[in-house]
N, C-alpha and C. Protein backbone atom coordinates (compact mmCIF):
# COMPACT_ATOMS: atom_id res chain seq x y z
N UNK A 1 -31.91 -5.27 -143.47
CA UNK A 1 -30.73 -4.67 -144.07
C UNK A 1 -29.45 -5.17 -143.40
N UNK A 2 -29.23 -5.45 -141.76
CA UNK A 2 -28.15 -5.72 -141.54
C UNK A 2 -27.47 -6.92 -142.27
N UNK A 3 -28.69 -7.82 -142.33
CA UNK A 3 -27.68 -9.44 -142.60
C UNK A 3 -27.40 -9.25 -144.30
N UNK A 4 -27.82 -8.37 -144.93
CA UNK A 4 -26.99 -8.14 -146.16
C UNK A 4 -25.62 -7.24 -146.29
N UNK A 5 -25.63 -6.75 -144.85
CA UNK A 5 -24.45 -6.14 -144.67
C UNK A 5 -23.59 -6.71 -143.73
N UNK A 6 -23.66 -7.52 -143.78
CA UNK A 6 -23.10 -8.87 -142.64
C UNK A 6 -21.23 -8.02 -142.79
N UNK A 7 -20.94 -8.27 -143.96
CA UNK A 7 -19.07 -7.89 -144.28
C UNK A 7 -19.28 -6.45 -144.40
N UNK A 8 -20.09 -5.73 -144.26
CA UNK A 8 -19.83 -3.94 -144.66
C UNK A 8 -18.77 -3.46 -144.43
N UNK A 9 -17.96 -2.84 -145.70
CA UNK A 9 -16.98 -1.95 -144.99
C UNK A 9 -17.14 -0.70 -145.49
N UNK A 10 -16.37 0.00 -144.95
CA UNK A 10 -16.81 1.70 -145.70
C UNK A 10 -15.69 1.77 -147.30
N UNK A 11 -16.33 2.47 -148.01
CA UNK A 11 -15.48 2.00 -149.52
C UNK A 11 -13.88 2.85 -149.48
N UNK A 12 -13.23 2.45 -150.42
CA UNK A 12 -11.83 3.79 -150.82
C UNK A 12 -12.29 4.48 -151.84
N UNK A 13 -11.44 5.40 -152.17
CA UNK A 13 -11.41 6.63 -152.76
C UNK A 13 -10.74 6.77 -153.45
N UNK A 14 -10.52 6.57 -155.45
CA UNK A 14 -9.18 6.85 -156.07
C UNK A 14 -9.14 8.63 -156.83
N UNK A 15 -8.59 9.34 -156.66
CA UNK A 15 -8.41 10.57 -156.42
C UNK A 15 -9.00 11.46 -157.60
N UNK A 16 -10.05 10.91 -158.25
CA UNK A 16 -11.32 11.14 -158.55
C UNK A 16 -12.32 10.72 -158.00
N UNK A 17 -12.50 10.58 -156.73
CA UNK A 17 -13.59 10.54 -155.84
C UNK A 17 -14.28 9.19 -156.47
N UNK A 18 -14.18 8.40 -156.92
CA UNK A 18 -14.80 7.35 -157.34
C UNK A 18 -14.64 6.25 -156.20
N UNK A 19 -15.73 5.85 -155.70
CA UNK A 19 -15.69 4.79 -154.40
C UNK A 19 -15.46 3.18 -154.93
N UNK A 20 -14.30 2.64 -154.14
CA UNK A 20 -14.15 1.27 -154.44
C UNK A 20 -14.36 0.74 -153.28
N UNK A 21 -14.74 -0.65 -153.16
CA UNK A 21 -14.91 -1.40 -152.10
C UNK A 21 -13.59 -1.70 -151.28
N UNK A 22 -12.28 -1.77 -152.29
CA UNK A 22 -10.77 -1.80 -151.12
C UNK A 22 -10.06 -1.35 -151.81
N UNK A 23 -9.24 -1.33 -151.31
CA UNK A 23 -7.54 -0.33 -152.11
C UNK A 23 -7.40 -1.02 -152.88
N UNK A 24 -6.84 -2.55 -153.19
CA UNK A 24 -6.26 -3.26 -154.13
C UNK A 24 -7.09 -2.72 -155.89
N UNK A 25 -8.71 -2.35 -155.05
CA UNK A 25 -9.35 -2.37 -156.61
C UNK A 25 -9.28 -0.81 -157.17
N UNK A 26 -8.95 0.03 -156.40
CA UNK A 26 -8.40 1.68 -156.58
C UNK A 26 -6.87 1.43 -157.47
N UNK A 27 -6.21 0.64 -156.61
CA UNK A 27 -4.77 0.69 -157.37
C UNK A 27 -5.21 -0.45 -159.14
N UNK A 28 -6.00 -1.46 -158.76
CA UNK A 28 -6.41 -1.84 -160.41
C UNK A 28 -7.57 -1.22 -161.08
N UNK A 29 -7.85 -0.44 -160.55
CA UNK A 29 -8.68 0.70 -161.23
C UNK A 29 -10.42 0.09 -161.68
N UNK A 30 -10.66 -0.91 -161.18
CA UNK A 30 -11.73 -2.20 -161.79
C UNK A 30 -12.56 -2.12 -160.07
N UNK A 31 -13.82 -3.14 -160.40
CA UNK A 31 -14.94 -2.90 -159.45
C UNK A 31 -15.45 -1.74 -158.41
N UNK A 32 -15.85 -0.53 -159.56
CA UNK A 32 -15.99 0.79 -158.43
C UNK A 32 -17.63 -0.06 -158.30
N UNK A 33 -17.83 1.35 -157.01
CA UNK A 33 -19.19 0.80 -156.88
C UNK A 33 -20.12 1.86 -157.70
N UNK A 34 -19.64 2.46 -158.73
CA UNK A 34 -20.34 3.26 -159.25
C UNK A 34 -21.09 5.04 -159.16
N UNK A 35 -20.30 5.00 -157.47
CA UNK A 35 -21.01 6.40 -157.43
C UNK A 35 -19.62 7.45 -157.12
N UNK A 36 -19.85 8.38 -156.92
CA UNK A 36 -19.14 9.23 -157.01
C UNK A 36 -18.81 10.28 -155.66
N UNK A 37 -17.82 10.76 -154.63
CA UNK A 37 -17.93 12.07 -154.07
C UNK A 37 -16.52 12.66 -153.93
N UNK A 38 -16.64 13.79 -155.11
CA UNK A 38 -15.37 14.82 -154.54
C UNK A 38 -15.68 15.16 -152.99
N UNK A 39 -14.12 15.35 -152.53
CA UNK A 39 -13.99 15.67 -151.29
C UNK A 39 -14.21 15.09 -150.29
N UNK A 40 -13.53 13.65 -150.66
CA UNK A 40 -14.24 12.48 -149.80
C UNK A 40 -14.08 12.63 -148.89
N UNK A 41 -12.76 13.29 -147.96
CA UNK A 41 -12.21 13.11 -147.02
C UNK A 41 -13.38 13.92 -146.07
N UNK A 42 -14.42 15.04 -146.79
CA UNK A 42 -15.43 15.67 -145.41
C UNK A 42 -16.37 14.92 -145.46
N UNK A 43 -16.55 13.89 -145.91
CA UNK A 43 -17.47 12.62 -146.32
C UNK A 43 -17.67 12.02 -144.84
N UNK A 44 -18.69 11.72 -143.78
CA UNK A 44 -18.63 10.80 -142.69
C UNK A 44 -19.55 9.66 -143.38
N UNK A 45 -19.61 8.82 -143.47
CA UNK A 45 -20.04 7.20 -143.53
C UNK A 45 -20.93 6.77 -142.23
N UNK A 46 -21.95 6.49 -141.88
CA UNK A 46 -22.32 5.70 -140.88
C UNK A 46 -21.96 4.18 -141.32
N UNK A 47 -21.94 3.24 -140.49
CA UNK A 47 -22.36 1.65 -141.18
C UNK A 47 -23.06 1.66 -141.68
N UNK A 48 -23.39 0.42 -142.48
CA UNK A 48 -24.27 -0.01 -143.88
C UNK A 48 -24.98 0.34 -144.55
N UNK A 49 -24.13 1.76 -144.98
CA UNK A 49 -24.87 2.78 -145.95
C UNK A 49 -24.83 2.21 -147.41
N UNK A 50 -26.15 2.12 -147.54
CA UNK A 50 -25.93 1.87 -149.22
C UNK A 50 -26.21 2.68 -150.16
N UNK A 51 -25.73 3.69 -150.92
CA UNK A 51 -25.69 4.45 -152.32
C UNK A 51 -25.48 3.88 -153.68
N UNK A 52 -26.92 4.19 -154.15
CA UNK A 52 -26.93 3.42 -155.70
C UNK A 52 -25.80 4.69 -156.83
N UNK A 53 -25.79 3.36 -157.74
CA UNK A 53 -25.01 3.79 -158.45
C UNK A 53 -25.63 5.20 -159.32
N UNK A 54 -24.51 5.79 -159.88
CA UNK A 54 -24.49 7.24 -160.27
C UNK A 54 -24.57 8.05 -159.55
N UNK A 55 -24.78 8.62 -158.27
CA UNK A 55 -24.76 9.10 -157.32
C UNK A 55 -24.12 10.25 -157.23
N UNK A 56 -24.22 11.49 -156.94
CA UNK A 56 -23.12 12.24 -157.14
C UNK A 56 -22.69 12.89 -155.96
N UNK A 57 -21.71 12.88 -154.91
CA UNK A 57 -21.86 13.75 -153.62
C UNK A 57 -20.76 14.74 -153.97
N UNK A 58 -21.11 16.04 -153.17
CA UNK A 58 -20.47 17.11 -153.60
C UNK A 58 -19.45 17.45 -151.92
N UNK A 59 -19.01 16.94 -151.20
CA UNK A 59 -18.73 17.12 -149.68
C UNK A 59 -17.67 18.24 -149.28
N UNK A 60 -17.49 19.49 -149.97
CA UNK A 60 -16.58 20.52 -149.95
C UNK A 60 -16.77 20.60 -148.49
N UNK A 61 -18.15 21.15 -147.99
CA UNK A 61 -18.30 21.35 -146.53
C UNK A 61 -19.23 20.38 -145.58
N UNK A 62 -18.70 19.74 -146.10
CA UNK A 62 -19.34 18.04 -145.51
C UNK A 62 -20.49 17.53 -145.26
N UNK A 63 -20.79 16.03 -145.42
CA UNK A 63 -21.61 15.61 -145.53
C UNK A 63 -21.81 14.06 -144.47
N UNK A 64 -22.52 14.15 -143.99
CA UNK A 64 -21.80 13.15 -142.69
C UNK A 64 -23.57 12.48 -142.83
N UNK A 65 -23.68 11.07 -143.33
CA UNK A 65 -24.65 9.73 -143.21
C UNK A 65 -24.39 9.12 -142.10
N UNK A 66 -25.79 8.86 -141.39
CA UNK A 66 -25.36 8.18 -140.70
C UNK A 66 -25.71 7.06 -140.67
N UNK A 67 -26.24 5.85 -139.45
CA UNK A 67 -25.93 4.43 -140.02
C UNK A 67 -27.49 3.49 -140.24
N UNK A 68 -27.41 2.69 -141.54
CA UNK A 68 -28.35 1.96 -142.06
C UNK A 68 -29.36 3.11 -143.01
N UNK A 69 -28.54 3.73 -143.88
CA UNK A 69 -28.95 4.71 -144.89
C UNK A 69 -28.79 4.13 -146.22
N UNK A 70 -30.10 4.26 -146.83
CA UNK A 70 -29.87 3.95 -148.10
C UNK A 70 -30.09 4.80 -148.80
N UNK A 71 -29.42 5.16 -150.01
CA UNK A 71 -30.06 6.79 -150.90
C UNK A 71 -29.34 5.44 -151.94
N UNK A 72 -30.97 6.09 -153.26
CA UNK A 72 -31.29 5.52 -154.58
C UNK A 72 -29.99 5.77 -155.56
N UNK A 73 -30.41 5.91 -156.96
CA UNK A 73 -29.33 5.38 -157.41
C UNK A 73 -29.69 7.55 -158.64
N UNK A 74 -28.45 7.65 -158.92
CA UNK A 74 -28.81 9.16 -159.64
C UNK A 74 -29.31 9.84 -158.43
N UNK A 75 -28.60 10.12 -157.45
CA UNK A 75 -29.00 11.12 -156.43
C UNK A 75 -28.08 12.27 -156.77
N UNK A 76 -28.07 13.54 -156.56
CA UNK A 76 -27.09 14.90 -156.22
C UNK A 76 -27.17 15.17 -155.09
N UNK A 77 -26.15 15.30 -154.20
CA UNK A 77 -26.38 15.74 -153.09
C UNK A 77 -24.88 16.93 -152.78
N UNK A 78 -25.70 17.90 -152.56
CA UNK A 78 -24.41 19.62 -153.34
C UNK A 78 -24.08 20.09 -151.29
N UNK A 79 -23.21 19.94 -151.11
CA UNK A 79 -22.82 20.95 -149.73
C UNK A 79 -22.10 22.61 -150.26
N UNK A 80 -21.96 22.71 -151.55
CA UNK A 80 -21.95 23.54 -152.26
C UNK A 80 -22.53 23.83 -153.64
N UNK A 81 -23.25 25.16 -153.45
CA UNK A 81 -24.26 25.23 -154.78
C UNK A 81 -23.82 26.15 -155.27
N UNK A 82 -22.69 26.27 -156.28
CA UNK A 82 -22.39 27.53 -156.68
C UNK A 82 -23.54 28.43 -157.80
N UNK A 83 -24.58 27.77 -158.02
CA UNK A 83 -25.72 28.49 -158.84
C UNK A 83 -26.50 29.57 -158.08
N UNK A 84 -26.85 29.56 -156.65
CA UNK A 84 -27.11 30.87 -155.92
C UNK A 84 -26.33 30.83 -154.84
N UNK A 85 -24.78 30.60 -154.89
CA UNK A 85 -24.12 30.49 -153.69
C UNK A 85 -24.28 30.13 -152.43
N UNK A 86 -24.80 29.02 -152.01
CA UNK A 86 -25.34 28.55 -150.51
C UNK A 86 -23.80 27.44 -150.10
N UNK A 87 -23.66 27.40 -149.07
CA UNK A 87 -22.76 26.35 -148.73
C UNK A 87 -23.09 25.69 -147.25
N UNK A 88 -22.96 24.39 -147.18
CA UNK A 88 -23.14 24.38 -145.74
C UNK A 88 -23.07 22.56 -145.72
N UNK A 89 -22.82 22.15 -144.10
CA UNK A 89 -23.01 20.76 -144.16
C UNK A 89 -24.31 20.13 -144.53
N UNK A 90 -23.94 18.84 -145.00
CA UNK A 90 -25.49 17.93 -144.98
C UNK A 90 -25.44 17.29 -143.99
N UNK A 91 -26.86 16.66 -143.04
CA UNK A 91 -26.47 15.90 -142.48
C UNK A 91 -27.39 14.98 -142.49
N UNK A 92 -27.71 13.58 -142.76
CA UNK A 92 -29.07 12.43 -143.49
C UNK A 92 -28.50 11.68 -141.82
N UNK A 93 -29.65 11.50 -140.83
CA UNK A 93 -29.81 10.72 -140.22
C UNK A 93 -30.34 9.37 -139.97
N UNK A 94 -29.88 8.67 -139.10
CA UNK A 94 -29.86 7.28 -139.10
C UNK A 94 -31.05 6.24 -139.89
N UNK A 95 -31.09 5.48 -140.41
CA UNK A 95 -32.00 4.63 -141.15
C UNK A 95 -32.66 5.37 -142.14
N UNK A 96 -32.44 6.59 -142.79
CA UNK A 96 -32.82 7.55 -143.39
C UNK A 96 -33.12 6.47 -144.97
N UNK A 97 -34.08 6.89 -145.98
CA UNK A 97 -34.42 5.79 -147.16
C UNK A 97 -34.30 7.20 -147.89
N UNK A 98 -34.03 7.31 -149.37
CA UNK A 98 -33.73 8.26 -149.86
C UNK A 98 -34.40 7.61 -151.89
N UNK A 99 -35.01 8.00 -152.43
CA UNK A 99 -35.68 7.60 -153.10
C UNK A 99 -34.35 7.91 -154.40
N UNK A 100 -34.88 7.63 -155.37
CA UNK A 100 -33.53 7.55 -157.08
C UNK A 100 -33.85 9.22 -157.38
N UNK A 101 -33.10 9.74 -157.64
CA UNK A 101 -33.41 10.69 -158.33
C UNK A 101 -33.62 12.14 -157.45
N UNK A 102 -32.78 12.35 -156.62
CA UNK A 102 -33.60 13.25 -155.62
C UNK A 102 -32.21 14.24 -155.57
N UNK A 103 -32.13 15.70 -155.32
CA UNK A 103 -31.36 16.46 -155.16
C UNK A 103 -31.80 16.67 -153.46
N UNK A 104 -30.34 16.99 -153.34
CA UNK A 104 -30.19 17.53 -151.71
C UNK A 104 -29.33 18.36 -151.51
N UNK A 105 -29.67 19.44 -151.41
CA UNK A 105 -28.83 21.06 -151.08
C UNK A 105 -28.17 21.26 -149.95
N UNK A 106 -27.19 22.98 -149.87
CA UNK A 106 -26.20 22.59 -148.85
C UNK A 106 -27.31 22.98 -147.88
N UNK A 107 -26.49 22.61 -146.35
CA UNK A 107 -27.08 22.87 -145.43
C UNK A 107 -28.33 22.46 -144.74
N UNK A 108 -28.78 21.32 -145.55
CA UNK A 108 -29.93 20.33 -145.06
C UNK A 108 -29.63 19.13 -144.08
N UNK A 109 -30.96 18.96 -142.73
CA UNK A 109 -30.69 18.15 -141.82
C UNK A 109 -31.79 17.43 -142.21
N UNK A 110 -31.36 16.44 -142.62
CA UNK A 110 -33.00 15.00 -142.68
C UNK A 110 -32.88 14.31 -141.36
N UNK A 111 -33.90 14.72 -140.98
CA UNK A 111 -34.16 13.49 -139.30
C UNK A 111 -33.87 12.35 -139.62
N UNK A 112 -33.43 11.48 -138.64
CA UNK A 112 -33.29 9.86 -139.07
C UNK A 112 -34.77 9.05 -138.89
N UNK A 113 -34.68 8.06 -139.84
CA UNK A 113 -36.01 7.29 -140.31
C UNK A 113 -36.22 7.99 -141.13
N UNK A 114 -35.88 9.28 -141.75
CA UNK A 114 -36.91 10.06 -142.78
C UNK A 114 -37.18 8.80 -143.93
N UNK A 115 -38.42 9.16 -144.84
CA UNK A 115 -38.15 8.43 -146.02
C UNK A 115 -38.66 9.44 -147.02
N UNK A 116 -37.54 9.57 -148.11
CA UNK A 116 -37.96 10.98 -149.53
C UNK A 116 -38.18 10.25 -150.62
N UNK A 117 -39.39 10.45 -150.59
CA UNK A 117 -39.37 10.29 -152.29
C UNK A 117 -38.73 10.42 -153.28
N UNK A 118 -38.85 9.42 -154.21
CA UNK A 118 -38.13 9.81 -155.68
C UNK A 118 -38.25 10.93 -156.17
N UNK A 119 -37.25 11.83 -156.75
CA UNK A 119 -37.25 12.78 -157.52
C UNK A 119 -37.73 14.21 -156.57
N UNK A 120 -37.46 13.95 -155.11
CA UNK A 120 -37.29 15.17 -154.21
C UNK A 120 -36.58 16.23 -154.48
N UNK A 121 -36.45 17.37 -154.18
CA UNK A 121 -35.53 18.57 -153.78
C UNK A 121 -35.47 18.49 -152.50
N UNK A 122 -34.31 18.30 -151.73
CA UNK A 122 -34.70 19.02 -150.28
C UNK A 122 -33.91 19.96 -149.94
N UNK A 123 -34.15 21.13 -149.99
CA UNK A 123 -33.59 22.90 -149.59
C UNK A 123 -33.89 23.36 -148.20
């Protein structure tokens, strides 16, 4: 994974939470990377995190990746669930693999190395 992340940078944010790779492409509104997180700013990034596209992060009460994480592509990941009211940080540790399709609720700690299957819940 590193030498495909040889240039990694952490993406921008145009104020629909839509992640671009640099400002220039936020201000021309062109090459998002497809995924999505309101509340970017409680958002932590490790290095060469990769999130497939559609993705949805919810980071009201933050969500902090850390580094050489990959999560699939159609993930939810809620630090707020307003359907039975839970709130709380996420926190996905280092080299963590995260399968397509998987929800992740507030207040969950994934050890680093974890690897989740596709189409997980983790509560």
């Amino acid at each position: 994974m590193n030498k495909r992340f040889k240039n990694w940078k952490p993406p921008e944010f145009d104020t629909d939470g839509w992640a671009y790779p640099n400002r220039s492409s936020v201000i021309a509104g062109e090459n998002k990377y497809g995924w999505r997180c309101q509340y970017h700013k409680n958002l932590e990034l490790g290095k060469n995190v990769d999130i497939g596209c559609f993705t949805y992060m919810n980071a009201q009460y933050g969500i902090r990746i850390g580094d050489n994480v990959q999560i699939g592509s159609h993930c939810s990941i809620y630090s707020d669930n307003t359907e039975n009211n839970t709130k709380g940080i996420i926190r996905i540790g280092e080299g963590t693999l995260i399968g397509s399709h998987c929800l992740i609720l507030p207040g969950v700690t994934i050890e680093p190395f974890s690897k989740i299957r596709a189409y997980s819940i983790i509560k």
